[in-house]
C-alpha atoms as a PDB file:
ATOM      1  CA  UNK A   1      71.010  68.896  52.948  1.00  0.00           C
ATOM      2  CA  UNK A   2      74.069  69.165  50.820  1.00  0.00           C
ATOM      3  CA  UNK A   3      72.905  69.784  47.073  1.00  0.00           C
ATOM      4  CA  UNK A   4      73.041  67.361  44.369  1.00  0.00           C
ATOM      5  CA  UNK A   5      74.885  69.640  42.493  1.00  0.00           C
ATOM      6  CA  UNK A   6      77.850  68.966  44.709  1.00  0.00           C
ATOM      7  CA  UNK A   7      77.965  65.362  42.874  1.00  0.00           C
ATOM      8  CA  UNK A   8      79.081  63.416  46.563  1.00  0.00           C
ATOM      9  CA  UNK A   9      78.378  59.527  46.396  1.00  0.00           C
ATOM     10  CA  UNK A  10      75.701  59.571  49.223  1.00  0.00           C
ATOM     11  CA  UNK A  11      73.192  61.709  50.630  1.00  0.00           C
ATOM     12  CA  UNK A  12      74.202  63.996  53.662  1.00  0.00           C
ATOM     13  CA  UNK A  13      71.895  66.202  55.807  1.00  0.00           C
ATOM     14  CA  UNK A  14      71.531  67.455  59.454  1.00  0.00           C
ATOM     15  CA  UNK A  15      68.779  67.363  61.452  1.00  0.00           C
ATOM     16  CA  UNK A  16      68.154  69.331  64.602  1.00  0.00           C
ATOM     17  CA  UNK A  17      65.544  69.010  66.758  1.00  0.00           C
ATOM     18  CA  UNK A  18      64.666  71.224  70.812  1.00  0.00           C
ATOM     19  CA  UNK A  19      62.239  70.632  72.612  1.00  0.00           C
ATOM     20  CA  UNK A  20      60.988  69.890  76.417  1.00  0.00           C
ATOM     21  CA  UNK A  21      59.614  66.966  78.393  1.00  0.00           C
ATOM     22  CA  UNK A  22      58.803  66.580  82.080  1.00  0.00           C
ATOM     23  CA  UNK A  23      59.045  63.046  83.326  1.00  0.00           C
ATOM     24  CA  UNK A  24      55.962  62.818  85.161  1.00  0.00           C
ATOM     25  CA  UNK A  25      53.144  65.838  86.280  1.00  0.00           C
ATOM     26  CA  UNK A  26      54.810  66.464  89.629  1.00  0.00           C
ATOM     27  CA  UNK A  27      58.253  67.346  87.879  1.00  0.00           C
ATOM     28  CA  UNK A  28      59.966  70.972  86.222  1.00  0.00           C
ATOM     29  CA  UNK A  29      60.234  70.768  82.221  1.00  0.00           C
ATOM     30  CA  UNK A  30      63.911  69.350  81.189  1.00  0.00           C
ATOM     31  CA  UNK A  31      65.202  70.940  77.812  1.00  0.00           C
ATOM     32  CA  UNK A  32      66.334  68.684  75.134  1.00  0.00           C
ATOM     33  CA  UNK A  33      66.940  67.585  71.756  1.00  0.00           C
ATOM     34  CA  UNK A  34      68.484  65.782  68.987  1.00  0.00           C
ATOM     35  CA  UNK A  35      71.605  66.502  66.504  1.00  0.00           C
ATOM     36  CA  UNK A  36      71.501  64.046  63.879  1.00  0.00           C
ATOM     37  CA  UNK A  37      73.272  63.849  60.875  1.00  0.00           C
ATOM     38  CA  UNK A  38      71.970  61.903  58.271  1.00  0.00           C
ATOM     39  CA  UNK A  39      74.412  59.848  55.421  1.00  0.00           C
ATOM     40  CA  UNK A  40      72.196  57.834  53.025  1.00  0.00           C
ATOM     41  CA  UNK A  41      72.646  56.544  49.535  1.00  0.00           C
ATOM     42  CA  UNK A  42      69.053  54.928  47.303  1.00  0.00           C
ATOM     43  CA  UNK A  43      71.224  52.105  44.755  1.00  0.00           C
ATOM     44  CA  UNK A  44      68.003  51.458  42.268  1.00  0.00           C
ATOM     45  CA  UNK A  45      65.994  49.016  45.301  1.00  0.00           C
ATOM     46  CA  UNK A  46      67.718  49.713  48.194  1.00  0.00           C
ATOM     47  CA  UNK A  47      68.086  52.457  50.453  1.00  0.00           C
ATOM     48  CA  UNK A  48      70.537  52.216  53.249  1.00  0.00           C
ATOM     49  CA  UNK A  49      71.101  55.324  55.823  1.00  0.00           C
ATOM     50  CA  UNK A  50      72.982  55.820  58.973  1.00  0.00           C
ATOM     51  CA  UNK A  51      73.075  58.451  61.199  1.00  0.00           C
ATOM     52  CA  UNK A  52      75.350  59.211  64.080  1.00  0.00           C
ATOM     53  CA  UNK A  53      72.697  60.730  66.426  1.00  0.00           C
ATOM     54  CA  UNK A  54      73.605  62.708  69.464  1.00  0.00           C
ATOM     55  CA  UNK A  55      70.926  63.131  72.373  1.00  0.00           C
ATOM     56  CA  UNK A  56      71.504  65.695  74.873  1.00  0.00           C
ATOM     57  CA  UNK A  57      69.277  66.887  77.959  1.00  0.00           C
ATOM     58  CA  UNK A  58      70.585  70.995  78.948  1.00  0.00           C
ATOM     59  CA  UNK A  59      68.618  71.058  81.849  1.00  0.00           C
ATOM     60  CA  UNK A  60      68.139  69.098  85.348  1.00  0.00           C
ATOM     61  CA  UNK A  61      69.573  66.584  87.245  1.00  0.00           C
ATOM     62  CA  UNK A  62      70.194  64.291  84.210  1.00  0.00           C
ATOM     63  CA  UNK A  63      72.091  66.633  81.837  1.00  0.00           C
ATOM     64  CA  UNK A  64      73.914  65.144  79.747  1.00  0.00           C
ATOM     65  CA  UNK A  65      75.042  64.051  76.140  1.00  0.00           C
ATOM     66  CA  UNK A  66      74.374  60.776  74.486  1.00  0.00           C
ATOM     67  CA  UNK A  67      75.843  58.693  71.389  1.00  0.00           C
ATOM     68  CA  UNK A  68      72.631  56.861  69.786  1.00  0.00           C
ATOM     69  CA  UNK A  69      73.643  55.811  66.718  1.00  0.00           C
ATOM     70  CA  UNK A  70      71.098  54.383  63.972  1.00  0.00           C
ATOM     71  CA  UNK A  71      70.791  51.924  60.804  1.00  0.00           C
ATOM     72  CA  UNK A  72      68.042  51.411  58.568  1.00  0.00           C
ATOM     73  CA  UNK A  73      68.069  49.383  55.597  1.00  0.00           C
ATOM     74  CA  UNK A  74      65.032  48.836  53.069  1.00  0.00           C
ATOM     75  CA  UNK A  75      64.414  47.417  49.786  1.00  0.00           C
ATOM     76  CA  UNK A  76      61.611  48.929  48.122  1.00  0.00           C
ATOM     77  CA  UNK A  77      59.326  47.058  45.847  1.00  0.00           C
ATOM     78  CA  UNK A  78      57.223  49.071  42.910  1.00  0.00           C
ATOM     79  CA  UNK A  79      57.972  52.254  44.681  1.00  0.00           C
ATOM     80  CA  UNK A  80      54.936  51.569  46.598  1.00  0.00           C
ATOM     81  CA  UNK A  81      56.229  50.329  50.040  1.00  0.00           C
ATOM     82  CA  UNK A  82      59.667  48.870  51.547  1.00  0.00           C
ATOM     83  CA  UNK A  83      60.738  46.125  53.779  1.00  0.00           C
ATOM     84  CA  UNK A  84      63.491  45.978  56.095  1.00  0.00           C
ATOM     85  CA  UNK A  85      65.617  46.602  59.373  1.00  0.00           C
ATOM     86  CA  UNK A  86      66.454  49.398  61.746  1.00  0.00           C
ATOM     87  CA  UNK A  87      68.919  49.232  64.012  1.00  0.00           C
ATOM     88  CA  UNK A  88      69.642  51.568  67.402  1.00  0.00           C
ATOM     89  CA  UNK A  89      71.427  52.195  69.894  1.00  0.00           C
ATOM     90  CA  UNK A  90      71.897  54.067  73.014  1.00  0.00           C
ATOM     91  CA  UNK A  91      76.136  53.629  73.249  1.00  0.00           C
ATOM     92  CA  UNK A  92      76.471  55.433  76.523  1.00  0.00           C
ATOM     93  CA  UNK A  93      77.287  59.517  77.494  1.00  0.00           C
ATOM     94  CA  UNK A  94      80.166  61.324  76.200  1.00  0.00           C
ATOM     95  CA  UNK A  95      81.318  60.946  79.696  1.00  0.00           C
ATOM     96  CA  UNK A  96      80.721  57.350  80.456  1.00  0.00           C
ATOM     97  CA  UNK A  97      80.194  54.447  78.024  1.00  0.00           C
ATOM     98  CA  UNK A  98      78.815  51.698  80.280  1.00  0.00           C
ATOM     99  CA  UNK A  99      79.257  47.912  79.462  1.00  0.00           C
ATOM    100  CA  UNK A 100      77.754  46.411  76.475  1.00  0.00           C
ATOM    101  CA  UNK A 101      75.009  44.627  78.038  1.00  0.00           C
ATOM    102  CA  UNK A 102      74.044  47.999  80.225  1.00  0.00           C
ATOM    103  CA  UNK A 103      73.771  49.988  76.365  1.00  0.00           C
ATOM    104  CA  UNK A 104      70.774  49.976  74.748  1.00  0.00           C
ATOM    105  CA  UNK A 105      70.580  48.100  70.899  1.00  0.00           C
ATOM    106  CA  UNK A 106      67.062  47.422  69.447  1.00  0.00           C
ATOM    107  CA  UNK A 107      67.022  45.755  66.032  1.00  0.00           C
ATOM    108  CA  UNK A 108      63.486  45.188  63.990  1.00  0.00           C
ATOM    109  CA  UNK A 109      61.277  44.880  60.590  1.00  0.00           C
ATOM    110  CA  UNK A 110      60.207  47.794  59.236  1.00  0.00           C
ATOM    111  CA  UNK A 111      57.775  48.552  56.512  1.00  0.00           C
ATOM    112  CA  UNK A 112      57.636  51.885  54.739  1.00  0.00           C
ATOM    113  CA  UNK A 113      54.639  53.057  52.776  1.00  0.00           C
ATOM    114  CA  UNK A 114      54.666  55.424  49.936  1.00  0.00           C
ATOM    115  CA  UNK A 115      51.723  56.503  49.169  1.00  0.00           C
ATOM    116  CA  UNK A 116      52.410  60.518  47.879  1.00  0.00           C
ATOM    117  CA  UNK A 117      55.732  61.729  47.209  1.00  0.00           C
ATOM    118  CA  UNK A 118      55.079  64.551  50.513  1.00  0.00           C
ATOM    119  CA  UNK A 119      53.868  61.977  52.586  1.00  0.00           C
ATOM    120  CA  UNK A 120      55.934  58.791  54.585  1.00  0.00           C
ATOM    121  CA  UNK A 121      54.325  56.321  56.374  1.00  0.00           C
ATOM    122  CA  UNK A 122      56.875  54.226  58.623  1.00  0.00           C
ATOM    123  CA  UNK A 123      56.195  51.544  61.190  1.00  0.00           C
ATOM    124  CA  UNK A 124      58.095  47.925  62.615  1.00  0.00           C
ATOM    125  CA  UNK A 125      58.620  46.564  66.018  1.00  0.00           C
ATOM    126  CA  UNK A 126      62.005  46.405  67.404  1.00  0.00           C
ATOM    127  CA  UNK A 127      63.468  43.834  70.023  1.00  0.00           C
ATOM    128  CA  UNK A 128      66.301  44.742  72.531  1.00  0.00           C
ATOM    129  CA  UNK A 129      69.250  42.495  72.100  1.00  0.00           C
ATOM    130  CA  UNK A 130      71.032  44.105  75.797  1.00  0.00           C
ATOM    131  CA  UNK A 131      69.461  43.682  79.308  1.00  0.00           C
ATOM    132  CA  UNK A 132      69.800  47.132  79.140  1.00  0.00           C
ATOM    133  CA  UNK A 133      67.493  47.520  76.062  1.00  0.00           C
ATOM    134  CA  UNK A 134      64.023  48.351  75.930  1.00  0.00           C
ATOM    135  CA  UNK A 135      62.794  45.103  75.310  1.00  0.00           C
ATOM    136  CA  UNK A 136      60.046  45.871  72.544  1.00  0.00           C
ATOM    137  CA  UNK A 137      59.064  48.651  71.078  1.00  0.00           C
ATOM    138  CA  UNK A 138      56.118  49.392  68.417  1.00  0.00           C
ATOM    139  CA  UNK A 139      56.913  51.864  66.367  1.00  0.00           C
ATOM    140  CA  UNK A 140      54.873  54.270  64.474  1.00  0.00           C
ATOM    141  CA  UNK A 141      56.039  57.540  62.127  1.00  0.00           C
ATOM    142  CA  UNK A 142      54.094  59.550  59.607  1.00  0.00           C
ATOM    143  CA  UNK A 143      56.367  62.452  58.186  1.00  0.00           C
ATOM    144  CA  UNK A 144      55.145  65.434  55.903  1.00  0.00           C
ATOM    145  CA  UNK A 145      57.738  66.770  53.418  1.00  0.00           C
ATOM    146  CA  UNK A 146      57.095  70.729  52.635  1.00  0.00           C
ATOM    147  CA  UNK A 147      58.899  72.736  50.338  1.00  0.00           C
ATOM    148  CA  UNK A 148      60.087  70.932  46.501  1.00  0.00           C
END
């Protein structure tokens, strides 16, 4: 996270995340993760963030790196809970950016719920727009803050 001391007009962090999956029982474990960048700014209600996230899989037939995008918006009422949208996206490989309607773009209502300043509660359902979309999606986080 770059420190408030640094006086920029928005928020900017990175987050990294590695891990593995296998696709199904039968299959070897794939290597893969996340790089994304995170540029927010809070004005009193509202909280707007995007981050320019980059998928990549190191290992297996489907290596590869992908542009996935996201946007959330929420306005936050009594600094209790929000209401909004996210917005993502799954452009296309750094290789190949396929047609519009073969990308994947999900847009939904959220609701955030803040119930301790360590603890986030986040959940919406999103609806693809593409063919190429996932067509709905429930969505459920819960995020621990440690440290400050």
């Amino acid at each position: 996270m770059v420190p408030q001391g640094w006086k920029w007009p928005f928020g900017t962090s990175l987050s990294v995340e590695f891990g593995f999956f296998r696709p199904n029982v039968n299959a070897s474990f794939f290597w893969q993760g996340e790089i994304r960048p995170i540029i927010d700014k809070t004005m009193k209600n509202w909280y707007v963030s995007f981050n320019p996230d980059i998928n990549f899989i190191l290992t297996g037939p489907g290596k590869q790196w992908v542009l996935s995008p996201q946007l959330k918006t929420v306005y936050s009422i009594k600094q209790k809970f929000g209401v909004g949208f996210e917005y993502y996206t799954g452009i296309g490989t750094f290789q190949k950016i396929p047609s519009f309607d073969a990308q994947e773009h999900l847009i939904g209502p959220m609701f955030d719920l803040y119930t301790d300043p360590k603890w986030e509660l986040n959940t919406g359902f999103l609806f693809g727009l593409t063919p190429g979309s996932n067509q709905r999606i429930f969505k459920l986080l819960i995020g621990r803050r440690f440290g400050k």
